[in-house]
C-alpha atoms as a PDB file:
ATOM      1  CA  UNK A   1      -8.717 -12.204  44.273  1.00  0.00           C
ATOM      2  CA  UNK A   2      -5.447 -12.760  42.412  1.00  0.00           C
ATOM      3  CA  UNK A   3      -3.268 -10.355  40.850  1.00  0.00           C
ATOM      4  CA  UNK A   4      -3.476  -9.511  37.400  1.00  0.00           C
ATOM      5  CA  UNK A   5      -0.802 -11.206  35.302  1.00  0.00           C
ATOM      6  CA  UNK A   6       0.160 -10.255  31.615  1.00  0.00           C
ATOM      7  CA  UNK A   7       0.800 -12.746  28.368  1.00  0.00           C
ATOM      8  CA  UNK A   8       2.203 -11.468  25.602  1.00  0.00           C
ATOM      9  CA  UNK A   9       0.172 -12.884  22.888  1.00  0.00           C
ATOM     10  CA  UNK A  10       2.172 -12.647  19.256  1.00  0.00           C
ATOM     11  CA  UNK A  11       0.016 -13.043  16.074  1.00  0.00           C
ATOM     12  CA  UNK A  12       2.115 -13.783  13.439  1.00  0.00           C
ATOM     13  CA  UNK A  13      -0.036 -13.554  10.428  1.00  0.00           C
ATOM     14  CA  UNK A  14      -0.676  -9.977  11.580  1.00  0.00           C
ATOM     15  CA  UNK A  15       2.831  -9.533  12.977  1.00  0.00           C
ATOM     16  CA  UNK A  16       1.059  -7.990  16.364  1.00  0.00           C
ATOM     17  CA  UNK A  17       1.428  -8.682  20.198  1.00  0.00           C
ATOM     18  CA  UNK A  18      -1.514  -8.105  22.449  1.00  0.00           C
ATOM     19  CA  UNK A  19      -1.758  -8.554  26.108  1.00  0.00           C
ATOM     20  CA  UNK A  20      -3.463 -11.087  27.727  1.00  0.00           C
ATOM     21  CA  UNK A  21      -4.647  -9.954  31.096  1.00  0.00           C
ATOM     22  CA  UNK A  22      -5.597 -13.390  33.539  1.00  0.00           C
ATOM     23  CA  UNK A  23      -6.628 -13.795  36.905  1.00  0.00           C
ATOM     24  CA  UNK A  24      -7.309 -16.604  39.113  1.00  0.00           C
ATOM     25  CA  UNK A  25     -10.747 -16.569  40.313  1.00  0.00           C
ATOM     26  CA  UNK A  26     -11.834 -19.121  42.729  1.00  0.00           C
ATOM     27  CA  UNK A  27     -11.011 -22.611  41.495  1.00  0.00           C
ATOM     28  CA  UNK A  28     -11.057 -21.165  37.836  1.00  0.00           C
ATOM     29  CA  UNK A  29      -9.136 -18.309  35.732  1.00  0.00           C
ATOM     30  CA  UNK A  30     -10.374 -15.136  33.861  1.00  0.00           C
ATOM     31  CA  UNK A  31      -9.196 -13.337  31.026  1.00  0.00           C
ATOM     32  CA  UNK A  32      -9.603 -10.626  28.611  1.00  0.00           C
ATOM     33  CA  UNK A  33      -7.779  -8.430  25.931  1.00  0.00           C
ATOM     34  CA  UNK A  34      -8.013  -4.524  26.609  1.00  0.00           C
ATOM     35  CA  UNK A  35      -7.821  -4.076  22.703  1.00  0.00           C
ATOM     36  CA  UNK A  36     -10.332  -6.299  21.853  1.00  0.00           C
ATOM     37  CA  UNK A  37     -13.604  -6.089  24.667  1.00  0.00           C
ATOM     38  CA  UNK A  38     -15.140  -9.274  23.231  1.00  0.00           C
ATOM     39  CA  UNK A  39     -12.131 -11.456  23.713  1.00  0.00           C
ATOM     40  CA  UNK A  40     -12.908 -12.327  27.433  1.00  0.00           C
ATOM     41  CA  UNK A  41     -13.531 -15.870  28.946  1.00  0.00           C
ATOM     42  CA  UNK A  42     -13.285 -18.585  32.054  1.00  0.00           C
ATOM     43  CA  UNK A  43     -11.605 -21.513  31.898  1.00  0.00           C
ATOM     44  CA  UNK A  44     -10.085 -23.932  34.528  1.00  0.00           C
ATOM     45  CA  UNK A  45      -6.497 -23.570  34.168  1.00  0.00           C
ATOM     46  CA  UNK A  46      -4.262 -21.289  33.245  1.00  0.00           C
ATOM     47  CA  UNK A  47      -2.977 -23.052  30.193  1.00  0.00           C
ATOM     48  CA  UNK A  48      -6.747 -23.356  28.727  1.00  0.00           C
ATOM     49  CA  UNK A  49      -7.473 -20.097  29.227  1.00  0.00           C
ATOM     50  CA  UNK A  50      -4.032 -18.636  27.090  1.00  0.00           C
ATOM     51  CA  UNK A  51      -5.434 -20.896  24.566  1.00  0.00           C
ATOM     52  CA  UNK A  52      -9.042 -20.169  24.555  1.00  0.00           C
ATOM     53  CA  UNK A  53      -8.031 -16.288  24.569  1.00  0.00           C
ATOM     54  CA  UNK A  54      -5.427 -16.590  21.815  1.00  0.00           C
ATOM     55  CA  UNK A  55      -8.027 -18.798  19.308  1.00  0.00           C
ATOM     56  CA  UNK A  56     -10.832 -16.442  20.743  1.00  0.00           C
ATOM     57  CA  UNK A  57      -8.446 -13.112  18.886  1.00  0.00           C
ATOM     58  CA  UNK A  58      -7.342 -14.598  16.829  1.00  0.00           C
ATOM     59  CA  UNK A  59     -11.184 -15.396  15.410  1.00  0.00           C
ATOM     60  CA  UNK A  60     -12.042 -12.167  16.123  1.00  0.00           C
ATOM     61  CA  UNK A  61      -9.441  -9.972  14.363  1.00  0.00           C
ATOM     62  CA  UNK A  62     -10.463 -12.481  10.860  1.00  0.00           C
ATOM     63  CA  UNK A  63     -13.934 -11.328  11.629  1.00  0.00           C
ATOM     64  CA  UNK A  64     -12.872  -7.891  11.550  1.00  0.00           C
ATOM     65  CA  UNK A  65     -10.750  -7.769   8.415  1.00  0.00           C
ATOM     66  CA  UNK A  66     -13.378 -10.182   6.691  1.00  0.00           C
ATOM     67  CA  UNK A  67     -15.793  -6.889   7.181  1.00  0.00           C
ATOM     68  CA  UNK A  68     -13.258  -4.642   6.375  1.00  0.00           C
ATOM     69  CA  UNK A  69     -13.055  -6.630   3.322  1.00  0.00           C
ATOM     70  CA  UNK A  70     -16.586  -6.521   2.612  1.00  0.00           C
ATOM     71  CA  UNK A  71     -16.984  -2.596   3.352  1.00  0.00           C
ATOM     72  CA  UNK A  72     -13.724  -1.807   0.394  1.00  0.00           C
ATOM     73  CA  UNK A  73     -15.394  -4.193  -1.822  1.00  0.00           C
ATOM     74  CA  UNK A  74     -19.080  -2.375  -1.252  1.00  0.00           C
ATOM     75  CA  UNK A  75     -17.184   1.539  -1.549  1.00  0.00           C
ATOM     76  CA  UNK A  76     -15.533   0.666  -4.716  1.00  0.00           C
ATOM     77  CA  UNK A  77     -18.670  -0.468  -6.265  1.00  0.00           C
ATOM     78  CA  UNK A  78     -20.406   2.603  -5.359  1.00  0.00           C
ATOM     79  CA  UNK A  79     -17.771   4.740  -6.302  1.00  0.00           C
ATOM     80  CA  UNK A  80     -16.910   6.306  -2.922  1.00  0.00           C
ATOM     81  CA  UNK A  81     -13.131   5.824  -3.649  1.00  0.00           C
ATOM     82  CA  UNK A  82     -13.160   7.107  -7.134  1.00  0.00           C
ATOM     83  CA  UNK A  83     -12.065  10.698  -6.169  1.00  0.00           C
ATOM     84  CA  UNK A  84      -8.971   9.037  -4.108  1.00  0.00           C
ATOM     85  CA  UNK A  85      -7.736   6.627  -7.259  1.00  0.00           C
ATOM     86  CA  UNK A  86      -8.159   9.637  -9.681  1.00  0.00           C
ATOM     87  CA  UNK A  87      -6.227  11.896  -7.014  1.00  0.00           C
ATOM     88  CA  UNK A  88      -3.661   9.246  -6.624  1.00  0.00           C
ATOM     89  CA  UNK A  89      -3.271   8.563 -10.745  1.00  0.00           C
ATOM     90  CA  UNK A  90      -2.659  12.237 -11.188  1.00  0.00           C
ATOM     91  CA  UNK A  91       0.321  12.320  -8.533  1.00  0.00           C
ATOM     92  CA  UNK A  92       1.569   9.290  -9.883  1.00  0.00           C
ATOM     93  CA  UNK A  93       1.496  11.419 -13.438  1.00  0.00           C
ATOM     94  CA  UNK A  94       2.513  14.385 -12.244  1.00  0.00           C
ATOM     95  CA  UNK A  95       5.528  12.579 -10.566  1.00  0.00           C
ATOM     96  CA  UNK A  96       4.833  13.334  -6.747  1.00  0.00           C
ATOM     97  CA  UNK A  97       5.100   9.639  -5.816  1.00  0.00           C
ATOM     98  CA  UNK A  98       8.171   7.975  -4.878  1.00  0.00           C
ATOM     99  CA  UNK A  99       8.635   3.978  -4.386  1.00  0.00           C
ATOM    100  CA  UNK A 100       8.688   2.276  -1.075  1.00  0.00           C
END
């Protein structure tokens, strides 16, 4: 086989690079992102591959912050942040917050 090669992949709605590791393999190419075990696939050239694997995280980090999303929205309406807001409104009283 091939040696590993490395693509810097930049997201810029996340403002994040991740590494695309690729290989040749046979008449075809493999790749995969360390950070992100499900983003892994063959293509036939090099080029499709970058592309499949960029689309591929790209998908796959929206799927993650789309739960994230979902799992706020769910501990708010049960109340599992209430202790936080109340602990934060009392700083913000007491004058233990600064701005950013």
């Amino acid at each position: 086989m091939e040696p590993i090669q490395a693509f810097e992949i930049w997201d810029s709605e996340y403002e994040t690079t991740y590494t695309a590791h690729i290989q040749k393999n046979g008449s075809g190419w493999i790749g995969w992102i360390h950070e992100y075990p499900k983003v892994k696939c063959e293509e036939s050239t090099q080029k499709a591959l970058l592309e499949i694997l960029e689309n591929t995280l790209y998908d796959t980090l929206e799927a993650d912050w789309e739960a994230w999303d979902k799992q706020i929205e769910e501990d708010i309406k049960a109340g599992r942040l209430d202790r936080l807001r109340k602990e934060a409104l009392e700083d913000l009283g007491a004058g233990r917050c600064k701005d950013l």
